[in-house]
Every structure is written in structure tokens, then in C-alpha cells.
C-alpha atoms as a PDB file:
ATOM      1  CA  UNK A   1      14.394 -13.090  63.173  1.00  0.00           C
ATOM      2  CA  UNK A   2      13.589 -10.321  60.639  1.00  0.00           C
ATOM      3  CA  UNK A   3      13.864  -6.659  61.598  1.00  0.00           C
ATOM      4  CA  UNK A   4      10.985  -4.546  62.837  1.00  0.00           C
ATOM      5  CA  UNK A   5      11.534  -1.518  60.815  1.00  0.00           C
ATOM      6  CA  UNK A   6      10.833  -0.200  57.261  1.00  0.00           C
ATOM      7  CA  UNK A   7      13.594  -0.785  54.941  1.00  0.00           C
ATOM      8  CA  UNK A   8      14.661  -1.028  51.283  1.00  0.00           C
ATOM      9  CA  UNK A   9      11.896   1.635  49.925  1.00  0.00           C
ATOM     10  CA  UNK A  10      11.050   2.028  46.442  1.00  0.00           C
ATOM     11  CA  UNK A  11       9.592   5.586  45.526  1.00  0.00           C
ATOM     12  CA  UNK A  12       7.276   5.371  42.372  1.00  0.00           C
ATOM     13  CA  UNK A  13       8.432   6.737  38.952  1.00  0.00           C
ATOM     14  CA  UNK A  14       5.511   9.217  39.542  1.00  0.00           C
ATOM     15  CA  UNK A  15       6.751  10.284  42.799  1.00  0.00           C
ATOM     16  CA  UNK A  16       3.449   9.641  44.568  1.00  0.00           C
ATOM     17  CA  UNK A  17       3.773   6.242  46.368  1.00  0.00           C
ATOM     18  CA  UNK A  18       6.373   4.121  47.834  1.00  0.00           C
ATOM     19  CA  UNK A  19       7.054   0.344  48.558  1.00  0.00           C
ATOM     20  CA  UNK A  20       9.236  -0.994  51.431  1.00  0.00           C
ATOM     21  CA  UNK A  21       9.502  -3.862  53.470  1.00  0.00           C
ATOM     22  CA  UNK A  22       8.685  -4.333  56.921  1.00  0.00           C
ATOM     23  CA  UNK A  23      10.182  -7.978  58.068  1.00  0.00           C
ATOM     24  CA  UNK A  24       8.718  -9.941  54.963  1.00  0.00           C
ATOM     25  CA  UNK A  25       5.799  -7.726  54.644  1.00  0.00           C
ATOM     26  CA  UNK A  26       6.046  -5.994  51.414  1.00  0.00           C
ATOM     27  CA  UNK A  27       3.808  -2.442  51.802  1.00  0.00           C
ATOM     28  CA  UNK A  28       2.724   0.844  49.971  1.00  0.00           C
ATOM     29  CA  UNK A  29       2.437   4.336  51.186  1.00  0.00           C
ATOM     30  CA  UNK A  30       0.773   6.842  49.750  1.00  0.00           C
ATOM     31  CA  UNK A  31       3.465  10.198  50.224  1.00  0.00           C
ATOM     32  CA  UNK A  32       0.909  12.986  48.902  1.00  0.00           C
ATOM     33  CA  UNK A  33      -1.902  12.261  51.591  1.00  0.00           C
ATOM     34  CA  UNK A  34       0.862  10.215  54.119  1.00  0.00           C
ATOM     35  CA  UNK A  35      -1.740   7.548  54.504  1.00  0.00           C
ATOM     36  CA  UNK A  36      -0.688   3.783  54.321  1.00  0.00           C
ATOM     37  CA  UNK A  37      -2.679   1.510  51.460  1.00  0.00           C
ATOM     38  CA  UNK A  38      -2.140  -1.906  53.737  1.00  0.00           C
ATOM     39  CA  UNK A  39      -0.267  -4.754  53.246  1.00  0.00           C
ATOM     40  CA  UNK A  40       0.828  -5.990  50.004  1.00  0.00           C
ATOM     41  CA  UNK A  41       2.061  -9.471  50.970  1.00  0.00           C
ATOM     42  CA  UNK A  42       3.728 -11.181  53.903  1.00  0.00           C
ATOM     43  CA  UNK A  43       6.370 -13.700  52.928  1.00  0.00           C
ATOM     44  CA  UNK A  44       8.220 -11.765  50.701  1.00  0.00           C
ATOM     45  CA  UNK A  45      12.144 -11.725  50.486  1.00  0.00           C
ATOM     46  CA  UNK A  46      12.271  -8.580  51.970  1.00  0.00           C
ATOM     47  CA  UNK A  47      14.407  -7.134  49.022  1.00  0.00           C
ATOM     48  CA  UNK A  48      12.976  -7.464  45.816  1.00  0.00           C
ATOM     49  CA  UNK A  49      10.542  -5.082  43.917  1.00  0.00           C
ATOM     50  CA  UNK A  50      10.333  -2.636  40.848  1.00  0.00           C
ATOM     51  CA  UNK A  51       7.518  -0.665  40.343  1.00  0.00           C
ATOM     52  CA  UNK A  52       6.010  -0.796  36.540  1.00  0.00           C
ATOM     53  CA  UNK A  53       6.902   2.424  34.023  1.00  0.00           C
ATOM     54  CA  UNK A  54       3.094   3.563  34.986  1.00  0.00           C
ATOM     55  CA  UNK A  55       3.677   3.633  38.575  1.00  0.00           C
ATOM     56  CA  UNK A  56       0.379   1.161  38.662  1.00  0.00           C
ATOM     57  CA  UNK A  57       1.726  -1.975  39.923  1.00  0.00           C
ATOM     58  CA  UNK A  58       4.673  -3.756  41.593  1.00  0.00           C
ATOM     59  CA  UNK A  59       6.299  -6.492  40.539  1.00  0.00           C
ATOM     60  CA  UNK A  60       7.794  -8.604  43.427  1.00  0.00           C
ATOM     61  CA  UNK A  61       8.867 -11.988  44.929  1.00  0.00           C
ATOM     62  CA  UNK A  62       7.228 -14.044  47.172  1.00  0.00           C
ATOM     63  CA  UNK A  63       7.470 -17.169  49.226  1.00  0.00           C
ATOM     64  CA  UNK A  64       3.645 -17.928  49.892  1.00  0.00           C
ATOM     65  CA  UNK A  65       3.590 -21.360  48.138  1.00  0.00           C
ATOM     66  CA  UNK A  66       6.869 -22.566  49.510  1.00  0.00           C
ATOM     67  CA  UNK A  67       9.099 -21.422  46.423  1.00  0.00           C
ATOM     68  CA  UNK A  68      10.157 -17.896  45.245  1.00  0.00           C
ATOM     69  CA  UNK A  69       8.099 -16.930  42.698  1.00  0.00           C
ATOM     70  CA  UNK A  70       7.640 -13.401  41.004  1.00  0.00           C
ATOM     71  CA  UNK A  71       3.839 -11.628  41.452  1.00  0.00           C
ATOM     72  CA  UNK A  72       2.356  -8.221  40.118  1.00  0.00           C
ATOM     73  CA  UNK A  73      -0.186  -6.744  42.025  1.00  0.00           C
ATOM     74  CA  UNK A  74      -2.406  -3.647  41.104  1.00  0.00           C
ATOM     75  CA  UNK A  75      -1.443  -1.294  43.871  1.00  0.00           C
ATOM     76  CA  UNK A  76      -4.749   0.548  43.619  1.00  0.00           C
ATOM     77  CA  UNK A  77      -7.483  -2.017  43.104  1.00  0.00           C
ATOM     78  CA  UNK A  78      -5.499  -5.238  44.681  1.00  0.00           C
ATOM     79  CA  UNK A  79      -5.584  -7.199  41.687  1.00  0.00           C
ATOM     80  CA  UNK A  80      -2.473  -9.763  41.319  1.00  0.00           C
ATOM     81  CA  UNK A  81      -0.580 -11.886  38.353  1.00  0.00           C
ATOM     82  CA  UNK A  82       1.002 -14.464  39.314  1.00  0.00           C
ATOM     83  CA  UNK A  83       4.565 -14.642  36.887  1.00  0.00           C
ATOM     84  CA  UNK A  84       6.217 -17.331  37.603  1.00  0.00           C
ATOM     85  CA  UNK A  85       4.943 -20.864  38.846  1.00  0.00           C
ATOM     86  CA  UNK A  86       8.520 -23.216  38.829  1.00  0.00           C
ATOM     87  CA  UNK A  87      10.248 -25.260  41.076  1.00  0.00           C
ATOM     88  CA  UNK A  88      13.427 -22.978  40.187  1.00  0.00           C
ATOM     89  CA  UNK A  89      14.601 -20.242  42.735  1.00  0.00           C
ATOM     90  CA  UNK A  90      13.852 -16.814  41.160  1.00  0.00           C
ATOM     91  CA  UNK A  91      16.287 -13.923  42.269  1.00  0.00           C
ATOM     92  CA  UNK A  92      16.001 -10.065  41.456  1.00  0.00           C
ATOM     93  CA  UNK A  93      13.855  -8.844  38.606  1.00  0.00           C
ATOM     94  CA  UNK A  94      13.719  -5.514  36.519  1.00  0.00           C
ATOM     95  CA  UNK A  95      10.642  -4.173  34.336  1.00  0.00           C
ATOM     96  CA  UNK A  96      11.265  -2.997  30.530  1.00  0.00           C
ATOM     97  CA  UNK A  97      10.747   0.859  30.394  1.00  0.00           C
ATOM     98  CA  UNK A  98       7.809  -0.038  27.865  1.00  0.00           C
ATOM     99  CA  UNK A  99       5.867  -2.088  30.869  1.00  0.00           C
ATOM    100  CA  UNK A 100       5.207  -4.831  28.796  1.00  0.00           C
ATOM    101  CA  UNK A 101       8.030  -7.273  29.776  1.00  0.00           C
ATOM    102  CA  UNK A 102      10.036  -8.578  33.196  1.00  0.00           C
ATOM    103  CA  UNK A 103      13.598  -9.302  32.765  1.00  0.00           C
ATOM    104  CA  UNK A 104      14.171 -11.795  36.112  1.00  0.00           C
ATOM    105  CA  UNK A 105      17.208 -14.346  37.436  1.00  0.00           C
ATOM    106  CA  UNK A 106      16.521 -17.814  37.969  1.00  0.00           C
ATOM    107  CA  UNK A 107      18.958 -20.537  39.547  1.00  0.00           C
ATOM    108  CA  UNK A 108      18.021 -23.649  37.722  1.00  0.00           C
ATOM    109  CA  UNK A 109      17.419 -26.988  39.426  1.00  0.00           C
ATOM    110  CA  UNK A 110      21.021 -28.077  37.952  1.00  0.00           C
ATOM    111  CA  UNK A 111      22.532 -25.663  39.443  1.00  0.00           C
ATOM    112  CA  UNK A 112      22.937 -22.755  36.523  1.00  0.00           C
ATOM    113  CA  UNK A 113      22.092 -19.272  36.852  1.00  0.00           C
ATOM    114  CA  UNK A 114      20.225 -17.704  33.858  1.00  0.00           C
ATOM    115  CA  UNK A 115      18.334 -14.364  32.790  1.00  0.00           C
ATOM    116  CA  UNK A 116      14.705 -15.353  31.742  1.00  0.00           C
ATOM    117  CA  UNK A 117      12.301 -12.969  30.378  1.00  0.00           C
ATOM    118  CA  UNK A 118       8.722 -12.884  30.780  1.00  0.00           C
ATOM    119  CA  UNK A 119       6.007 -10.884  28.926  1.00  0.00           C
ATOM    120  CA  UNK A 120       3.342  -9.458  31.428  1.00  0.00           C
ATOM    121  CA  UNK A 121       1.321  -8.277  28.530  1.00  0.00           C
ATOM    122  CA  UNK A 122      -0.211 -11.063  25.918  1.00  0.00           C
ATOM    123  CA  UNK A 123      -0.087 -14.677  26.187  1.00  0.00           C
ATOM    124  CA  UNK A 124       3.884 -15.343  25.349  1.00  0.00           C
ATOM    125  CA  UNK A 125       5.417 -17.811  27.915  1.00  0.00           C
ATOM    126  CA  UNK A 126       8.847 -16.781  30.015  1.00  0.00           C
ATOM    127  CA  UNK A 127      11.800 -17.697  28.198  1.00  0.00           C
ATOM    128  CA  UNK A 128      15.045 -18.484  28.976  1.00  0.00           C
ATOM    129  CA  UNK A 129      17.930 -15.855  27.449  1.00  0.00           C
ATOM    130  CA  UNK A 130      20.863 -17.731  26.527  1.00  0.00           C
ATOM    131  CA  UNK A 131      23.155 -16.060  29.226  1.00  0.00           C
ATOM    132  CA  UNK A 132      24.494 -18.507  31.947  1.00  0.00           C
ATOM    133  CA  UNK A 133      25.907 -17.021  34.987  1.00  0.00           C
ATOM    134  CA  UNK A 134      28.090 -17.520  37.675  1.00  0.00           C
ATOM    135  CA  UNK A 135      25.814 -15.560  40.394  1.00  0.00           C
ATOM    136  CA  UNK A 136      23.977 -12.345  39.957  1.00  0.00           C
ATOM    137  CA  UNK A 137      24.430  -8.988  41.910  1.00  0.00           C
ATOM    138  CA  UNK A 138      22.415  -6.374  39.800  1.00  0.00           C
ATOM    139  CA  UNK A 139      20.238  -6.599  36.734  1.00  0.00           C
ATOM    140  CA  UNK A 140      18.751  -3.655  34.952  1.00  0.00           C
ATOM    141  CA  UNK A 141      17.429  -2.656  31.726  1.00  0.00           C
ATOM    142  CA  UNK A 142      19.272   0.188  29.334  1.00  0.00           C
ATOM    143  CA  UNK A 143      17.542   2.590  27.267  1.00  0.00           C
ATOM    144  CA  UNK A 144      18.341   0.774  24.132  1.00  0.00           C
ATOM    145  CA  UNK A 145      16.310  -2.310  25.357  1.00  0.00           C
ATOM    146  CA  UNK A 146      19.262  -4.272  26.629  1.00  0.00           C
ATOM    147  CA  UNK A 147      19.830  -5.776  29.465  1.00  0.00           C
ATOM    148  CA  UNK A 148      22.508  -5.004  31.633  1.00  0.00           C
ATOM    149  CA  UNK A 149      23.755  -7.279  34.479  1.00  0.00           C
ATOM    150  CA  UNK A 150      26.422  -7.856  36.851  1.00  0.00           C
ATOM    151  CA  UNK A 151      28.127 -10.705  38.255  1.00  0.00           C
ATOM    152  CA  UNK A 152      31.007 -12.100  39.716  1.00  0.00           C
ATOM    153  CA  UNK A 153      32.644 -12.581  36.246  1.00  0.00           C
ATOM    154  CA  UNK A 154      32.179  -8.594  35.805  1.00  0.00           C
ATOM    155  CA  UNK A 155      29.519  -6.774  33.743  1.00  0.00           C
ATOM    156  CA  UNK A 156      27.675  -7.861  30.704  1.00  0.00           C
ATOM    157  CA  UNK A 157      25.263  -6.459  28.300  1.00  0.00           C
ATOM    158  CA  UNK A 158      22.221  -9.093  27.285  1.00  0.00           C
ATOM    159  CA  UNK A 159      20.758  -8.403  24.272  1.00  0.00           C
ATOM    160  CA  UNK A 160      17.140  -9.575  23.096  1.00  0.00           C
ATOM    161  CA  UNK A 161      16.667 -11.003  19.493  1.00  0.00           C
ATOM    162  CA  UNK A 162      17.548  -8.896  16.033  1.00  0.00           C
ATOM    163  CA  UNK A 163      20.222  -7.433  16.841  1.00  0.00           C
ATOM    164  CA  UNK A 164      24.013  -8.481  15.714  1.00  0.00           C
ATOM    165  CA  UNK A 165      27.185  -7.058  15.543  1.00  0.00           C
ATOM    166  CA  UNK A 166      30.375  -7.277  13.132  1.00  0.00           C
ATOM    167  CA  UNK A 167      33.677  -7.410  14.825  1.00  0.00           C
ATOM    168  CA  UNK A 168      37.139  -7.126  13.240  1.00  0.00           C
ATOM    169  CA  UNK A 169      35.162  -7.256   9.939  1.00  0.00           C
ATOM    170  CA  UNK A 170      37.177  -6.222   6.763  1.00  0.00           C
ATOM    171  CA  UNK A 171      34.733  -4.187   4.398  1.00  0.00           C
ATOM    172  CA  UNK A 172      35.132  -3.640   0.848  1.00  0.00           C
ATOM    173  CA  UNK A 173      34.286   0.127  -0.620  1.00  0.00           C
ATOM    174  CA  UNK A 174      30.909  -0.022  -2.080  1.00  0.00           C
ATOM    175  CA  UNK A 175      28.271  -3.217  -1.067  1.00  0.00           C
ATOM    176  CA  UNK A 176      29.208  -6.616   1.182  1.00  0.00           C
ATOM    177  CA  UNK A 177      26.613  -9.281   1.430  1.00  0.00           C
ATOM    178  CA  UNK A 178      26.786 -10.924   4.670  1.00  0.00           C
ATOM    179  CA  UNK A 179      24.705 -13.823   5.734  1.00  0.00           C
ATOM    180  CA  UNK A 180      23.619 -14.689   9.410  1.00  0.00           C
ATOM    181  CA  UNK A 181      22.613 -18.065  11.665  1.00  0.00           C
ATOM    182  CA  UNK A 182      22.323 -18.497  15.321  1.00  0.00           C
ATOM    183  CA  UNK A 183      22.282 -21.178  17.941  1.00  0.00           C
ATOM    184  CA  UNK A 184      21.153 -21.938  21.207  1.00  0.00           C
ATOM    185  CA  UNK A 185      23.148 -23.593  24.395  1.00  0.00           C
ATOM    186  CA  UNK A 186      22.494 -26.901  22.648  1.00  0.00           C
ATOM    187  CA  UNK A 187      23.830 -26.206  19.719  1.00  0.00           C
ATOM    188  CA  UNK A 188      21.120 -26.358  17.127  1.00  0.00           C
ATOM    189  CA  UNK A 189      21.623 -23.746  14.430  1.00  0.00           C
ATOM    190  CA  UNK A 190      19.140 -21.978  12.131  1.00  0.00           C
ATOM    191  CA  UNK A 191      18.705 -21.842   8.636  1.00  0.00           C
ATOM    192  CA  UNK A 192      21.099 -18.595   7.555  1.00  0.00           C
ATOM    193  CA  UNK A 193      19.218 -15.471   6.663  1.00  0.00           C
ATOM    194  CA  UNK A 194      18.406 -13.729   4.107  1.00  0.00           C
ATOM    195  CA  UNK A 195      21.743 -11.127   2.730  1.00  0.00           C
ATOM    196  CA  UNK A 196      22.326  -8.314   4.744  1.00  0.00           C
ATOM    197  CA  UNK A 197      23.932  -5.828   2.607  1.00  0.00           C
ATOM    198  CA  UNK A 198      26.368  -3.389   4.745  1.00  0.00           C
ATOM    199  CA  UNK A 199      27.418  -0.609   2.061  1.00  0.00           C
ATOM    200  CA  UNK A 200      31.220   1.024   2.539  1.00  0.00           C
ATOM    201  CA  UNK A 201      30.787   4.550   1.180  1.00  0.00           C
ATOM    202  CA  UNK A 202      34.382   5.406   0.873  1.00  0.00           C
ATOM    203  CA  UNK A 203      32.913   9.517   0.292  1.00  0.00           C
ATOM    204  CA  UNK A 204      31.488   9.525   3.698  1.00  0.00           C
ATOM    205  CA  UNK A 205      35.263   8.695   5.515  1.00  0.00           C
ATOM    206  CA  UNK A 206      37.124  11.845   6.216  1.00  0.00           C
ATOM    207  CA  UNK A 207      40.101  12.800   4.454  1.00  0.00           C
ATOM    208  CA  UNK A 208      43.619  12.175   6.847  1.00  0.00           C
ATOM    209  CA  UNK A 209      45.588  12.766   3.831  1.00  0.00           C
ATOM    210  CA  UNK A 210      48.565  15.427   4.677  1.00  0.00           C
ATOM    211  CA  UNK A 211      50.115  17.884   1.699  1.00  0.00           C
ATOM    212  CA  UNK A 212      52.529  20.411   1.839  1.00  0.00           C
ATOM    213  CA  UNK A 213      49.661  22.942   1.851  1.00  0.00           C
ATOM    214  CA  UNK A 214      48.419  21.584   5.564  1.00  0.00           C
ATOM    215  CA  UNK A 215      52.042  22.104   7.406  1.00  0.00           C
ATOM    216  CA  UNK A 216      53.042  25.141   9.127  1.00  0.00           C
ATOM    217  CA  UNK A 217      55.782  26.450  10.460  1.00  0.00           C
ATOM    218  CA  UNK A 218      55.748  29.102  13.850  1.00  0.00           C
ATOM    219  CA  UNK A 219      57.300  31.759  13.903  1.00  0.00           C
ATOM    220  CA  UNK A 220      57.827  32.373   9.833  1.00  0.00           C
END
């Protein structure tokens, strides 16, 4: 049986409302006039919500068809999204600072463990980020707009398209050209990219070099 009490709140980002659970009920209480708004839903987890940047709606899982599947409700008016419709089994869930996205985990029917993303505003379907996983224990966005997660393999950083980095790199002083593809789980690369020129502006390093002039000897 599920416990009788209140329990994993969620205050707001505006500090006027909360969320918690109660069993598998998922409410909202108003904390500046201590009145209770009613029932959000009733086969819920019991763990998992995040309130949107605007402190408008909640974004939370629930069981009601038979399958965990991710919902947004409008706390004030009622009003609900549903997110996900899959046969999958989605797990924790995070919103982008922005409000326009939902970074979620979803344990495929194969077996595998991935991050998906889904936009909650405009028409673009959830996709799949190329991240598999082993299990997932926390999932959170950063203030640069990655993604940070944690599993059993340790901490990782997910990050969303255009952005690259160079590692171990040698650079030339003045311009290198460098040319970029990608590819997915199945291995299907794209067509490389236009150059990317990384200048080396040798005047901007600072100057290590040591003369006579820079040594000094205590006491004289």
C-alpha cells in the first residue's frame, strides 16, 4: 500500500505554490492564502514532477492509461498536454530554464535506457539524444543548456546540437581550417561542414619567458 501522508513537495520557482504527493495523488497548494487547489491526478508515480520556469504548470508522470507517460497541466485553469504517448517506460524528467523544452528518461522496449527530449512549445516531435545509459539516478539541466545526468557509470554532461569540442588538438600560430561530420548510434554520417576557422593568435599567449632581469636574490 502507498503512504497516507504528503511527501516529496515541490515549492514553485515563484515561491507561491507547491506540489506533493499524497499516495499517487499528485496535488497543489496554494502557500500565500494556505488553501488547497484539488487534485491534480491520481495514479501518478508518486515521485516525479518539475514545475515550468513560469511557475504556471507542472510537468509530471502518470499511470492513467496503463503506461508511464509524461503530462503538463495548467495549475490555474486545469488545462493538460499530454507529452508522451509510447509503449516505453518514461522515468524522471527536467524542464529547460527557457520553458520551451522537457529533457525526460525513457527505458526502451529492448531494454536501453536513453535521454529523449521533447519540445512543449511548437509542433517538433520528442527525439531521442544519442546517450545510452546503464540506469538513471538524476537528470537536470545546466545553465549553459546542457544536460547533466547521473548514472551508475558516474556523471555525464549531454549536450544538444551545435556545439563541438577540440581535444588534444595541435594548432598552428595564425588560422587552422577544420572540417566537421557527425553520426548517429547507427552509424550514418553527414556530409562534413562547411571550414571552421579556429585562429592561434600567438600575441594574445602570455609571455613565460625568464631573463636575468626577472631573478632575484634575498637578502642582497
Amino acid at each position: 500500500s502507498y503512504a497516507d501522508y504528503p511527501q516529496n513537495p515541490k515549492i514553485s520557482p515563484d515561491g507561491r505554490k507547491a506540489a506533493y504527493f499524497n499516495g499517487r495523488g499528485l496535488y497543489v497548494v496554494d502557500l500565500v492564502n494556505s488553501s488547497n487547489t484539488g487534485q491534480i491526478d491520481s495514479r501518478t508515480d508518486r515521485y516525479t514532477l518539475d514545475w515550468s520556469p513560469d511557475s504556471k504548470n507542472i510537468a509530471y508522470i502518470s499511470t492513467r492509461d496503463g503506461n508511464p507517460d509524461i503530462f503538463v497541466v495548467d495549475v490555474d485553469t486545469g488545462d493538460e498536454m499530454q507529452v508522451t504517448e509510447s509503449p516505453e517506460q518514461e522515468a524522471m524528467l527536467a524542464w529547460s530554464s527557457d520553458g520551451r523544452n522537457i529533457i525526460f528518461g525513457r527505458t526502451e522496449i529492448t531494454g536501453t535506457r536513453k535521454l529523449w527530449l521533447a519540445a512543449i512549445q511548437g509542433q517538433e516531435a520528442a527525439r531521442a539524444l544519442q546517450v545510452d545509459l546503464y540506469d538513471l539516478r538524476y537528470l537536470d539541466w545546466l545553465n549553459s543548456g546542457s544536460i547533466a545526468f547521473l548514472s551508475r557509470d558516474g556523471l555525464g554532461i549531454a549536450h544538444l546540437g551545435g556545439r563541438f569540442g577540440f581535444n588534444d588538438v595541435r594548432l598552428d600560430a595564425g588560422e587552422n581550417l577544420f572540417y566537421v561530420t557527425t553520426a548517429d548510434a547507427s552509424g550514418n554520417v553527414s556530409p562534413s561542414s562547411d571550414p571552421i576557422s579556429v585562429v592561434y593568435d600567438t600575441k594574445l599567449m602570455p609571455d613565460v619567458e625568464v631573463t636575468a632581469g626577472d631573478i632575484f636574490v634575498y637578502p642582497p
